[in-house]
Structures are given as structure tokens and as C-alpha cells.
C-alpha atoms as a PDB file:
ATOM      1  CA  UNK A   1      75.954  80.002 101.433  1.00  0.00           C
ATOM      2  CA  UNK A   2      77.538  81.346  97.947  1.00  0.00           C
ATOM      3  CA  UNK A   3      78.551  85.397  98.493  1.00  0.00           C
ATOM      4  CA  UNK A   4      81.381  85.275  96.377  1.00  0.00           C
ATOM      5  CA  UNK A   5      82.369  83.642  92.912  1.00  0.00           C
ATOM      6  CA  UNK A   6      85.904  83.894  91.757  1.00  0.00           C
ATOM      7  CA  UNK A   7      85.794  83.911  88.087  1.00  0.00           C
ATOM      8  CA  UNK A   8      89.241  82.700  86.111  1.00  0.00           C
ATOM      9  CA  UNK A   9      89.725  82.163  82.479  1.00  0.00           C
ATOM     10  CA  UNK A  10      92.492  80.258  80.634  1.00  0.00           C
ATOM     11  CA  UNK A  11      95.169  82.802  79.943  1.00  0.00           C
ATOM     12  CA  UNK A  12      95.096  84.530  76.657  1.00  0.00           C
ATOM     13  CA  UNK A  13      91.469  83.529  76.097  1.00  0.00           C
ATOM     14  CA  UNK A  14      90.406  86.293  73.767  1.00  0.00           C
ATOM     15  CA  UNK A  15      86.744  87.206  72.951  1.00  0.00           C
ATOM     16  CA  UNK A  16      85.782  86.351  76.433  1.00  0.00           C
ATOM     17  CA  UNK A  17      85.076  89.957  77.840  1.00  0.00           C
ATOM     18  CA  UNK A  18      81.404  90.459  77.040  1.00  0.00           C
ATOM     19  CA  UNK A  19      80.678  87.209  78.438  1.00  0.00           C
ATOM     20  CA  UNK A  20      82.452  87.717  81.371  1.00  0.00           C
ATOM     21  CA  UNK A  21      80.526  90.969  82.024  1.00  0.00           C
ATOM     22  CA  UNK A  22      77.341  89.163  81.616  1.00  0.00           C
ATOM     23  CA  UNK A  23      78.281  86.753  84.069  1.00  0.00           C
ATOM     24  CA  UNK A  24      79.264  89.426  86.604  1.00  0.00           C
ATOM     25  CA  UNK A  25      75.986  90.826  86.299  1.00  0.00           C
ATOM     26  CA  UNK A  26      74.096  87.826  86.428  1.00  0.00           C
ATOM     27  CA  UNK A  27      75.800  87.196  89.649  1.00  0.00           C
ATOM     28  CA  UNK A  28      75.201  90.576  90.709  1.00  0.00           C
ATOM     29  CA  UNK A  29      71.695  90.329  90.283  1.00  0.00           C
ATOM     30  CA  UNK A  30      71.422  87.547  92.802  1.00  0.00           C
ATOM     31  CA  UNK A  31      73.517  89.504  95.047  1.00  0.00           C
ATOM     32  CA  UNK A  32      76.755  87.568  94.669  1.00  0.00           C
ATOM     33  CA  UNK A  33      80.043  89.131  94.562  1.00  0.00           C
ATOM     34  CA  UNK A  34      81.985  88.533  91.404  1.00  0.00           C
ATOM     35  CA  UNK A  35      86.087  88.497  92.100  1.00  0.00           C
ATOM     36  CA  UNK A  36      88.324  87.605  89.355  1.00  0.00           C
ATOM     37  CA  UNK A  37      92.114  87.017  89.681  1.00  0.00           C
ATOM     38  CA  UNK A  38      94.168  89.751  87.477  1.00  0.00           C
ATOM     39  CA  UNK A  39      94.527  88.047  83.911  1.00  0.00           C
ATOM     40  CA  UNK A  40      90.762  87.488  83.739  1.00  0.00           C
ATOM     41  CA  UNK A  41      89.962  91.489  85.206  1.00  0.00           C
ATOM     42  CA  UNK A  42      92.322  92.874  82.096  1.00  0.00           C
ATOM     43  CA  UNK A  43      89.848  90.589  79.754  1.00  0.00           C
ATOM     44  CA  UNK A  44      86.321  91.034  81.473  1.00  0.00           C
ATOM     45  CA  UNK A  45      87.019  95.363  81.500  1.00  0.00           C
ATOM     46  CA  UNK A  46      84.421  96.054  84.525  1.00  0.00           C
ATOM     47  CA  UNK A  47      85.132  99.227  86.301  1.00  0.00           C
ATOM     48  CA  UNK A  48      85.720  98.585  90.541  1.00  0.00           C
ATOM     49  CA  UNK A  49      85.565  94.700  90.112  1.00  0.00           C
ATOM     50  CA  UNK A  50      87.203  93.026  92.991  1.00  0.00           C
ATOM     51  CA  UNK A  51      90.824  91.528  92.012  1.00  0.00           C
ATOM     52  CA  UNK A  52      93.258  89.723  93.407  1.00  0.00           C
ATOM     53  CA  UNK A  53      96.134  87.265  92.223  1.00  0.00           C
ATOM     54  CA  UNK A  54      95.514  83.812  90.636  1.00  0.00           C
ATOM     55  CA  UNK A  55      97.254  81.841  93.606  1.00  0.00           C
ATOM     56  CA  UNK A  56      95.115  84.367  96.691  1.00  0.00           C
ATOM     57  CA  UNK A  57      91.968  84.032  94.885  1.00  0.00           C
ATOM     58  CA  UNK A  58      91.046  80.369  96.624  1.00  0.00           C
ATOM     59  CA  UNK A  59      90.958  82.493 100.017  1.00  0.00           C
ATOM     60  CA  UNK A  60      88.750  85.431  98.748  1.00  0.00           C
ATOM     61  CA  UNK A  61      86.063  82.903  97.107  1.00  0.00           C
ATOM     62  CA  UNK A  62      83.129  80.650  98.080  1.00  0.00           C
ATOM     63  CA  UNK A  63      83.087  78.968  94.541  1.00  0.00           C
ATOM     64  CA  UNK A  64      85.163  79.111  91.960  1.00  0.00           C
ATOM     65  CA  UNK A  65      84.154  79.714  88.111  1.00  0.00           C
ATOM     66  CA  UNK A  66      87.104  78.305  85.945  1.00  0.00           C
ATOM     67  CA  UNK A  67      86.672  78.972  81.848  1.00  0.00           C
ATOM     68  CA  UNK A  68      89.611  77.385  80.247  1.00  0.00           C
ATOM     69  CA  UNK A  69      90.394  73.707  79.468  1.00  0.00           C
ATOM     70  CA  UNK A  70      91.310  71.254  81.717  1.00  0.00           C
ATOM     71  CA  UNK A  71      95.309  72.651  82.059  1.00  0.00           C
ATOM     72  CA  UNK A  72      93.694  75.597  83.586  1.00  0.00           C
ATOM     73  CA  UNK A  73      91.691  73.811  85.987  1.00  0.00           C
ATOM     74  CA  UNK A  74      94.409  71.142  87.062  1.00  0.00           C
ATOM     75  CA  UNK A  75      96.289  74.527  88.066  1.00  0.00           C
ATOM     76  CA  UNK A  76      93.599  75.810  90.339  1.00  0.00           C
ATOM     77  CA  UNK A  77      92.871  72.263  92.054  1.00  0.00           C
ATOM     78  CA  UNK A  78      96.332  72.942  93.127  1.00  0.00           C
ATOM     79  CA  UNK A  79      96.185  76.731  94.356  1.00  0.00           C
ATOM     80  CA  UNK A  80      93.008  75.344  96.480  1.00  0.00           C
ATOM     81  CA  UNK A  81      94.568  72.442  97.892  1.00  0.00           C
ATOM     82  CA  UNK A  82      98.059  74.992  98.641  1.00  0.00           C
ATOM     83  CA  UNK A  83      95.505  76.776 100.719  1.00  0.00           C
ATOM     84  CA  UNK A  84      94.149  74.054 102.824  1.00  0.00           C
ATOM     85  CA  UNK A  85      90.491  74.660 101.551  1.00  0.00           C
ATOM     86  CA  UNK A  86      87.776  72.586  99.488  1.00  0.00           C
ATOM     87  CA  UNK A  87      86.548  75.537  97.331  1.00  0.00           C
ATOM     88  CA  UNK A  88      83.960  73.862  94.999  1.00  0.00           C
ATOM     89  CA  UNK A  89      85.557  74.511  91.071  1.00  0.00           C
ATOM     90  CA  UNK A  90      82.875  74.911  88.529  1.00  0.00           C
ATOM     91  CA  UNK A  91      84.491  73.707  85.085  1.00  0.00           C
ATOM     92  CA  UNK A  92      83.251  74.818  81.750  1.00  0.00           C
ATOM     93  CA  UNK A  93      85.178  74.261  78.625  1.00  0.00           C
ATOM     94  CA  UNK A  94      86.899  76.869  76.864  1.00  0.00           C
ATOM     95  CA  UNK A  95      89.822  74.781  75.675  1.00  0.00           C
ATOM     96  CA  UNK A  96      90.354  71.404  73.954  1.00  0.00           C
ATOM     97  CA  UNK A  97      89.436  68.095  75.331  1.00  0.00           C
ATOM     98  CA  UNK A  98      87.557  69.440  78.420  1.00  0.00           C
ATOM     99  CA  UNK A  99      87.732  66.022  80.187  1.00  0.00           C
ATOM    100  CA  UNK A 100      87.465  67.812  83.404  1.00  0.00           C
ATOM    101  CA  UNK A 101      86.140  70.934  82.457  1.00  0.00           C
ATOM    102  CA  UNK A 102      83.165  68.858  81.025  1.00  0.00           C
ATOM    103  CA  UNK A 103      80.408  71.487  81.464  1.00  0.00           C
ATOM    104  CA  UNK A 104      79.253  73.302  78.079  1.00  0.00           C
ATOM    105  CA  UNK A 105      78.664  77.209  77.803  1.00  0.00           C
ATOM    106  CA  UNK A 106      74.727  76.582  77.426  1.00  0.00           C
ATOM    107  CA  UNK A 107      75.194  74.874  80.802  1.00  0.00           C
ATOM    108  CA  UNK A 108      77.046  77.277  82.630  1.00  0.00           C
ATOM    109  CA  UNK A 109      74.133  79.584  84.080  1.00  0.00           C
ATOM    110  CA  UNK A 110      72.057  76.320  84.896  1.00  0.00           C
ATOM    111  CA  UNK A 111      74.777  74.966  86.470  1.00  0.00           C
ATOM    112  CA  UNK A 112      75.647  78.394  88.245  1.00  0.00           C
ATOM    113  CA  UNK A 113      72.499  78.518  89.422  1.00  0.00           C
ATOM    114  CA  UNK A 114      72.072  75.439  91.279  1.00  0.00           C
ATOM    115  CA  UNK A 115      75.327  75.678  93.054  1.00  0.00           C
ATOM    116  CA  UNK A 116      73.688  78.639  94.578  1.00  0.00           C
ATOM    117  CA  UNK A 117      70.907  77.102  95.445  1.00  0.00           C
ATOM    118  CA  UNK A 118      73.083  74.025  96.778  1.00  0.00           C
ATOM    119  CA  UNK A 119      71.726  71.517  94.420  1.00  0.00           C
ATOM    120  CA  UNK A 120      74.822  70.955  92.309  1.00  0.00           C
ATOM    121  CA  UNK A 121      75.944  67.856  92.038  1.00  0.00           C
ATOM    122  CA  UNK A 122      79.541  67.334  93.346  1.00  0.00           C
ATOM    123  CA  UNK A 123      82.432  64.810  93.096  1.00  0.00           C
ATOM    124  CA  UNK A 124      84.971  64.825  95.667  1.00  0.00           C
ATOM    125  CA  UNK A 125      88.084  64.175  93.402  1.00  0.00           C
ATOM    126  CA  UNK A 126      91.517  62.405  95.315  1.00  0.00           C
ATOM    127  CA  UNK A 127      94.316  64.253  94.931  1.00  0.00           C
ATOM    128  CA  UNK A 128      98.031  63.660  95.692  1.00  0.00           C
ATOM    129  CA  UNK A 129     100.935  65.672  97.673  1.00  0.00           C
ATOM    130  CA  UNK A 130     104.131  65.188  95.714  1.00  0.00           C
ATOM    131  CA  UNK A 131     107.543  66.084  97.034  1.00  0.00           C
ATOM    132  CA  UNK A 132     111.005  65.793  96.000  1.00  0.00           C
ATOM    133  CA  UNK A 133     113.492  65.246  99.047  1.00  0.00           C
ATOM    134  CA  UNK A 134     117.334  65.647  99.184  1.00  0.00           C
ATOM    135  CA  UNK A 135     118.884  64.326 102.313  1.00  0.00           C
ATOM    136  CA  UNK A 136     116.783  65.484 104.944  1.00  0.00           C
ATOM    137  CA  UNK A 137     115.171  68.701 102.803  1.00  0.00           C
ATOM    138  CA  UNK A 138     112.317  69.191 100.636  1.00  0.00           C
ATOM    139  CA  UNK A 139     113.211  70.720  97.670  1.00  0.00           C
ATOM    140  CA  UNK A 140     109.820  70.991  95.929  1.00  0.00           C
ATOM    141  CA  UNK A 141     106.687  70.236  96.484  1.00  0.00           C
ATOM    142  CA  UNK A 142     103.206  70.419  94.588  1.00  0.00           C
ATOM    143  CA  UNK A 143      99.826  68.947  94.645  1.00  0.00           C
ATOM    144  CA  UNK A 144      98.002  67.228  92.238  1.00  0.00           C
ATOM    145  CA  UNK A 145      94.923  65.983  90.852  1.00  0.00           C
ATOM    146  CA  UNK A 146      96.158  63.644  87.797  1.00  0.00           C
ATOM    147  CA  UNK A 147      99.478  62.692  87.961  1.00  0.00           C
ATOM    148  CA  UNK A 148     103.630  62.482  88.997  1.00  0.00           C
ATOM    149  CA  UNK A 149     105.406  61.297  86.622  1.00  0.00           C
ATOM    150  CA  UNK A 150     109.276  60.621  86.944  1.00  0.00           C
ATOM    151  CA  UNK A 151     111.121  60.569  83.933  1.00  0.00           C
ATOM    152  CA  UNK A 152     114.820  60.607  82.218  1.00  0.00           C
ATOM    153  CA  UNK A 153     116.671  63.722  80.526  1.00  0.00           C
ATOM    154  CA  UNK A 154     116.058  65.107  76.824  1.00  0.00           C
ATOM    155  CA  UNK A 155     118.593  62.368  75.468  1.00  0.00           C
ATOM    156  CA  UNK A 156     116.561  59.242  74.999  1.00  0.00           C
ATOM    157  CA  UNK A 157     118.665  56.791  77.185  1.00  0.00           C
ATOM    158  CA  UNK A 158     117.080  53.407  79.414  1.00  0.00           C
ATOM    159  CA  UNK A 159     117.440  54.657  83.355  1.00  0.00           C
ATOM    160  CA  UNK A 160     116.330  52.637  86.197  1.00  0.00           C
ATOM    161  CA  UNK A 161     113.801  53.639  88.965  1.00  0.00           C
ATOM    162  CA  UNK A 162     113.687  52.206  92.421  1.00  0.00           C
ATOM    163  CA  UNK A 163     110.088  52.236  93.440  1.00  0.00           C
ATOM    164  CA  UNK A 164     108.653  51.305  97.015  1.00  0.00           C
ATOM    165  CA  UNK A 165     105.219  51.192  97.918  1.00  0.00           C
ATOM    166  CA  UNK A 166     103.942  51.189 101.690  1.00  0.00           C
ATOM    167  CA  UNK A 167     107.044  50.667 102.644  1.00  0.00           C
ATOM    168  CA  UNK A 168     107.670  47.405 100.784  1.00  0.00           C
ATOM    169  CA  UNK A 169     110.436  46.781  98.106  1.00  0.00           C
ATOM    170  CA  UNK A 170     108.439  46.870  94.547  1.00  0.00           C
ATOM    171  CA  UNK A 171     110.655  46.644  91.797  1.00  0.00           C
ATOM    172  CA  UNK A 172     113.635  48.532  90.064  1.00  0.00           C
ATOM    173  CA  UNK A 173     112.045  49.400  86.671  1.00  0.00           C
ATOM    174  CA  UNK A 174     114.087  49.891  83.699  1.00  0.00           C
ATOM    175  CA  UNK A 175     112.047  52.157  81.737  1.00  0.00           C
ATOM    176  CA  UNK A 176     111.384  55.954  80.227  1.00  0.00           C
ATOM    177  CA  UNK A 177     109.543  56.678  83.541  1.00  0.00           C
ATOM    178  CA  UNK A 178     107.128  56.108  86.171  1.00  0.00           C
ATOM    179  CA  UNK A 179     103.542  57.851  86.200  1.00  0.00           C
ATOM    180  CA  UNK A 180     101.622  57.633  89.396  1.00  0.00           C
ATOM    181  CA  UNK A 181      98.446  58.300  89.058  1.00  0.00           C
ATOM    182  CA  UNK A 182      95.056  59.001  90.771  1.00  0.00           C
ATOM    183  CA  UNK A 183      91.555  57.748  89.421  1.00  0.00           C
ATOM    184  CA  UNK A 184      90.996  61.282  87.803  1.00  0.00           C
ATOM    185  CA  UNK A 185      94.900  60.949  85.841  1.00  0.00           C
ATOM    186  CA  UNK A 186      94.262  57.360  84.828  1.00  0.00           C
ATOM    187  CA  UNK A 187      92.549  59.282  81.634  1.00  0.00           C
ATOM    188  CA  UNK A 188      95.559  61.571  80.773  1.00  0.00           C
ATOM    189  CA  UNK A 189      99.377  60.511  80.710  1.00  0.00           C
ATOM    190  CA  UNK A 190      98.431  57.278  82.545  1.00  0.00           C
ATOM    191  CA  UNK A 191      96.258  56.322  79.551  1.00  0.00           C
ATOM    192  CA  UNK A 192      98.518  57.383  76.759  1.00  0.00           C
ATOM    193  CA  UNK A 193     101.574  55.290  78.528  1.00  0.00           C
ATOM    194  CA  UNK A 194      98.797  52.223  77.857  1.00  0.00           C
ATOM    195  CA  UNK A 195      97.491  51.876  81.845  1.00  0.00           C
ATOM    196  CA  UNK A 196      94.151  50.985  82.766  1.00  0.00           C
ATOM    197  CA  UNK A 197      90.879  53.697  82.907  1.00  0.00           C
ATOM    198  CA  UNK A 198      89.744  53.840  87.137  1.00  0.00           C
ATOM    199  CA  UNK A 199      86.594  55.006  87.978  1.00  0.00           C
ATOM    200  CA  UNK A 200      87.053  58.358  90.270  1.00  0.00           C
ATOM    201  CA  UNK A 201      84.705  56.632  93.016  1.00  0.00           C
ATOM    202  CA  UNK A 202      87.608  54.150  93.158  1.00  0.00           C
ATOM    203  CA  UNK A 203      90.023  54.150  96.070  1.00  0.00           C
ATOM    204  CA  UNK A 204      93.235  53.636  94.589  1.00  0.00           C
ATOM    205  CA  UNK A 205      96.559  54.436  92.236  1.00  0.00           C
ATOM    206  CA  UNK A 206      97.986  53.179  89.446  1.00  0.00           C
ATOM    207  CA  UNK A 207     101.797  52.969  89.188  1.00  0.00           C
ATOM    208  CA  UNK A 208     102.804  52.846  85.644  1.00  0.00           C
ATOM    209  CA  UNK A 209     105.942  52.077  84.026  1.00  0.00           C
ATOM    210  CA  UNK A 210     106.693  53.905  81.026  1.00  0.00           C
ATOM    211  CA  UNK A 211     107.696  51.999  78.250  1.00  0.00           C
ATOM    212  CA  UNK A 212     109.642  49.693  80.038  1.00  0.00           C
ATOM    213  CA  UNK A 213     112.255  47.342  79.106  1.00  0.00           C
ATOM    214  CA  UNK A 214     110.677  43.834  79.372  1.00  0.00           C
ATOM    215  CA  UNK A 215     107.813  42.417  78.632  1.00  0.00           C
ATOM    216  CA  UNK A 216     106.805  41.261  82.029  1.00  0.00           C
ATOM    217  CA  UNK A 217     106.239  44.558  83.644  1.00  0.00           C
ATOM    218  CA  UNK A 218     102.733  45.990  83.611  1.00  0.00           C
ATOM    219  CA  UNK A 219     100.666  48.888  85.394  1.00  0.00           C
ATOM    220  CA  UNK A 220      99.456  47.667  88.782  1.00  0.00           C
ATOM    221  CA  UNK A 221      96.768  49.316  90.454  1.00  0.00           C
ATOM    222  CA  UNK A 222      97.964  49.980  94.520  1.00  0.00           C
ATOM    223  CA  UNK A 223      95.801  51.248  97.762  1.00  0.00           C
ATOM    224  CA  UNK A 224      95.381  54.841  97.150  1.00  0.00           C
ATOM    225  CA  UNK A 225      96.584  54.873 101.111  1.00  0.00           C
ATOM    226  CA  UNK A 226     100.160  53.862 100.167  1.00  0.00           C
ATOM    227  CA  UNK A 227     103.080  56.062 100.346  1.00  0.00           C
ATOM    228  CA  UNK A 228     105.285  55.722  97.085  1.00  0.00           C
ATOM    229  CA  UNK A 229     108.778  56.506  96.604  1.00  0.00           C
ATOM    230  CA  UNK A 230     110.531  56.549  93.184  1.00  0.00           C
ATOM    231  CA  UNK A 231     114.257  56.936  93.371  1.00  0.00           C
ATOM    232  CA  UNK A 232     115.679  57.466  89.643  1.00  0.00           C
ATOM    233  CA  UNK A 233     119.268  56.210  89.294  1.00  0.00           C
ATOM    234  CA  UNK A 234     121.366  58.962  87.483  1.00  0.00           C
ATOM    235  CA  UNK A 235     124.218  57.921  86.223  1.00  0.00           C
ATOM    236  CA  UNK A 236     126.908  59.614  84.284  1.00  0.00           C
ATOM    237  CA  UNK A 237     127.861  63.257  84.192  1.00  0.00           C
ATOM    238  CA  UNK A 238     125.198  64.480  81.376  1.00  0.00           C
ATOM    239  CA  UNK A 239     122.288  62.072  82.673  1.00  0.00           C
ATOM    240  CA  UNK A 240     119.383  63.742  83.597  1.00  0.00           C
ATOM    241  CA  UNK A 241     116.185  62.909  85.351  1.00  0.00           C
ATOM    242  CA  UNK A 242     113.258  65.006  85.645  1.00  0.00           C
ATOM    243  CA  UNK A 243     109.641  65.077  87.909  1.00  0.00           C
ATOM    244  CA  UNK A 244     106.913  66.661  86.574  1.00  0.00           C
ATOM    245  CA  UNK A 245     103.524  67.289  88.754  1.00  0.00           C
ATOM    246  CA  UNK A 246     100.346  67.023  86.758  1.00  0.00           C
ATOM    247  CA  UNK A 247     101.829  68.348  83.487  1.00  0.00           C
ATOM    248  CA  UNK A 248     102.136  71.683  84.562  1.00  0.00           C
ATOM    249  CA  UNK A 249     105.736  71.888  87.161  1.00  0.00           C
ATOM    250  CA  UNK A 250     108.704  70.396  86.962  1.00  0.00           C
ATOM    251  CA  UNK A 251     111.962  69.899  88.925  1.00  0.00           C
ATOM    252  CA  UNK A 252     115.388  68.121  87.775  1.00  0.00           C
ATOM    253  CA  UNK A 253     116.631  65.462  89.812  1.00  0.00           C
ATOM    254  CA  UNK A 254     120.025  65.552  91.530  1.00  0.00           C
ATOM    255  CA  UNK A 255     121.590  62.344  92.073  1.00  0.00           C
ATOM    256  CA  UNK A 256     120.408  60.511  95.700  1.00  0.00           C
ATOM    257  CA  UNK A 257     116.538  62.333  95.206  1.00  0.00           C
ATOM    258  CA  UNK A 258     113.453  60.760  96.258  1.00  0.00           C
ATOM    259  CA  UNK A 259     110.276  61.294  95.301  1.00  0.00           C
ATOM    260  CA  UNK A 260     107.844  60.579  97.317  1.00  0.00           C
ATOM    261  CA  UNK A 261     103.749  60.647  97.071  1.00  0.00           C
ATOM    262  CA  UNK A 262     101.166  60.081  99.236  1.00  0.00           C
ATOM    263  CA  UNK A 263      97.594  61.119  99.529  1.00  0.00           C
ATOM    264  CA  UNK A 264      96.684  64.841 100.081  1.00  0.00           C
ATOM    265  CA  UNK A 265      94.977  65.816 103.193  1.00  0.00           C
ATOM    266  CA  UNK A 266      91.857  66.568 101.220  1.00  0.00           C
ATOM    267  CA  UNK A 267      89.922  66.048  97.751  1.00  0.00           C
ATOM    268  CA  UNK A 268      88.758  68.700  95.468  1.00  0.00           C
ATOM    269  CA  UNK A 269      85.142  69.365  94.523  1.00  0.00           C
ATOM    270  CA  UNK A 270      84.403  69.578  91.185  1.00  0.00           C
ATOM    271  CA  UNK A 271      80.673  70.094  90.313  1.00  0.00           C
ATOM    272  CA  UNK A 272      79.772  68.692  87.076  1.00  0.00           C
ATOM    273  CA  UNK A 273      76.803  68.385  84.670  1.00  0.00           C
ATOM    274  CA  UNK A 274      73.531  67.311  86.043  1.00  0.00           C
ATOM    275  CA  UNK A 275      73.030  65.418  82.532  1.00  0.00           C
ATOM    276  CA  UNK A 276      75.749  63.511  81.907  1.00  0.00           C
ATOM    277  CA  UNK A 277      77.223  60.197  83.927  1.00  0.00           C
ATOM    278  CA  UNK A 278      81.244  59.383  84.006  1.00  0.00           C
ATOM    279  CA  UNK A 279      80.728  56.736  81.090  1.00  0.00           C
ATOM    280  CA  UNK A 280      78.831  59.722  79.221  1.00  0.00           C
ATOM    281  CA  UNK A 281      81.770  61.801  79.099  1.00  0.00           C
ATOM    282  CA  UNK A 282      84.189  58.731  78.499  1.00  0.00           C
ATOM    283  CA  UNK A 283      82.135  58.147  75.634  1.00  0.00           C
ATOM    284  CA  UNK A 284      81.625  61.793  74.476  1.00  0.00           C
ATOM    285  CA  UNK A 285      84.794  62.570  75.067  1.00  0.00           C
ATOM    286  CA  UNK A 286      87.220  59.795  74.573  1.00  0.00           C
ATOM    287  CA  UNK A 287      85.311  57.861  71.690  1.00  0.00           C
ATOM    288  CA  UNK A 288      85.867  54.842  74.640  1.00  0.00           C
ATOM    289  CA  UNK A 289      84.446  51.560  73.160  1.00  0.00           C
ATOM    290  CA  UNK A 290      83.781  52.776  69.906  1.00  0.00           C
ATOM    291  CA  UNK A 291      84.382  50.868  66.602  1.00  0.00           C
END
């Protein structure tokens, strides 16, 4: 049962705080709790709200109401998963693309109202644990639901990357980078860097070079059960490598890092529009097989 909807919007979303009163009390007439994390109180204005940070608000919620784009929501999926918890995120678009945050305005209160009445529909979403190791420590560590990529410095110079996949010896790429990406990413970086599209309900990763140096190397789509470690040779005394989780985080590379990736311990739940399929919003949204 729903008692409690955290409500965040995209920061610096201005002309939002009317409708973010209406939604509080359109909640409140059902006798749900509205609780919004601090940014989004300054903008919705509503005298003895509930409030609470942006990274506690996952523990204080039994759904989550994200208006923003899908930056904002990649954030959250990673708050949730940092508290162990499979909050269900309701996306509507406020932002650009809204790949993720696919849901319209004039479907938000539909939509609101059958994830009260438990008759959203929901797609569990894989998402990955990425962590950066030196020696025996872990120096950072994120979640994510699109992507790691592992990249070179500012100056535009060839590096090579040492990946391993289960265990086994893949290849040492000589390239810009190395994306690794879940079903849900394959759309974003993954796609731009020329890799394949993978349908969510599929149970795997794609490991994709970035522009690499021969013609021979490819994306390759692995078991989404594989640990994967990239090791970026740095060499030189201004060199630079970088890894960046899902666009949002990043972390400079020291020389000897690994990166490794594996799984998370548990999906995210995104509900999403009753009226539109995945190849909808491909279409709708990516112009994907269009002439």
C-alpha cells in the first residue's frame, strides 16, 4: 500500500510550484502523504510539507514522483539502489529527450492513480554496481542504470584498456574508451559510440569500444552475469584517464586502477505509460527506422 509519495523535480525547474501544490493536494485527498526532498519544497511553497534531503528521501517514500528529464531520474535510480530498496520511480518529462522519463504531464494523474491502486504497469530495469579499486581499496563506487564508461584525459591521445570479462582475458583495446552498458544505456552513450539498441527484457551487456583504433574491433554483447574489469594503461606524467558512472560522477584514474562492474543486487522499477510499448517510444522518441 502507497502512504507516502516523494515528489522531486529537476533542479532549477521554474514555473513548477502551482503544479506541485496541486499534486500535493490531489494526493492529499486520497489520503497520501506528499514528502518532497529540499530543492523541490523551496519551488512547490506549501506551508508544514514534509522534507527531507534528496539522497534520505528513498527511505521516507513508498513511491517516488520524479519531474525532470531523464539526468534527474538516472540520479535517483542511484540514491534508491544506495539504499538497498526497490522504490517504484514514476517518470514524467520535464526535460529534453525524456527517454526514461517517458510519461507526459496529461498522464501523470492517470498514471498516479493507478500506482495507487496497484495497477501500474512496471519494468524491473538491470542496473550495475561500479567501483574503482586501488590495491586492495575501493576508492569510489556508484550505481547505475545506463552506463560506465572509461575514458582518456582532456588531451585527445590513443590509450589502451585491458578488459576481462568473467574472468577470461578479452582484449587490450586501443581506443578513446570503453562504455559498458546495460539494456536501458544501450540508447544513450552506448548508441552515440555506434553499439547496438537491447531490448530492457534482455539479459545482458554490451561492452563497447570507443572509437577504436582498428577496424576489426566491434561492440559485443556479454552475459549480463559477468564481472568486467577495465584496466586503462596511463602512461606518461600528464596522461590522464577518467571513469564516469552514468553521465552524472566521475573519478580520475591513478596509474595500476581497476574498474570493475558487475550486476547490482537489485533492479529498479520504473512504471511507465499504460499506452505506449518500448518500440513506441523508440519510435517517438528516437525517430528509430525512420526515412
Amino acid at each position: 500500500m502507497i502512504t507516502r509519495v516523494g515528489i522531486v523535480a529537476k533542479p532549477g525547474l521554474s514555473g513548477i510550484g502551482e503544479d506541485l501544490q496541486t499534486m500535493a493536494a490531489w494526493l492529499a485527498a486520497r489520503r497520501v502523504e506528499a514528502v518532497f526532498d529540499r530543492d523541490t519544497a523551496a519551488l512547490a511553497r506549501i506551508d508544514g510539507a514534509r522534507v527531507v534531503t534528496r539522497d534520505e528521501l528513498p527511505r521516507h517514500v513508498d513511491l517516488i514522483l520524479l519531474l525532470g528529464g531523464d539526468g534527474t531520474l538516472l540520479g535517483m535510480a542511484d540514491r534508491v539502489a544506495q539504499a538497498e530498496l526497490q522504490i517504484p520511480i514514476l517518470g514524467v518529462n520535464f526535460g529534453g529527450l525524456g527517454f526514461l522519463t517517458e510519461i507526459t504531464y496529461p498522464e501523470l494523474f492517470p498514471s498516479l492513480e493507478a500506482a495507487l491502486a496497484g495497477t501500474a504497469l512496471i519494468d524491473e530495469r538491470m542496473m550495475l554496481r561500479g567501483s574503482v579499486r586501488r590495491g586492495p581499496a575501493v576508492v569510489a563506487a556508484r550505481s547505475v542504470l545506463n552506463d560506465v564508461a572509461v575514458t582518456g584525459g582532456s588531451l585527445s591521445r590513443l590509450m589502451e584498456f585491458h578488459v576481462t570479462v568473467g574472468g577470461e582475458f578479452v582484449a587490450s583495446f586501443h581506443a578513446d574508451g570503453i562504455i559498458i552498458a546495460t539494456p536501458t544505456g544501450s540508447t544513450a552513450y552506448n548508441l552515440s559510440a555506434g553499439g547496438p539498441i537491447v531490448h530492457p527484457a534482455v539479459d545482458a551487456l554490451v561492452l563497447n569500444p570507443i572509437a577504436p583504433h582498428t577496424l576489426t574491433n566491434r561492440p559485443v554483447v556479454i552475459p549480463a552475469g559477468d564481472t568486467v574489469v577495465v584496466q586503462a594503461k596511463v602512461r606518461g606524467v600528464d596522461a590522464e584517464a577518467f571513469v564516469t558512472f552514468d553521465g552524472q560522477e566521475g573519478e580520475p584514474l591513478a596509474a595500476g586502477d581497476t574498474v570493475l562492474v558487475e550486476r547490482a543486487p537489485r533492479p529498479v522499477h520504473l512504471i511507465r505509460a499504460p499506452t505506449r510499448s518500448y518500440f513506441q517510444v523508440l519510435r517517438q522518441k528516437l525517430h528509430w527506422a525512420e526515412r
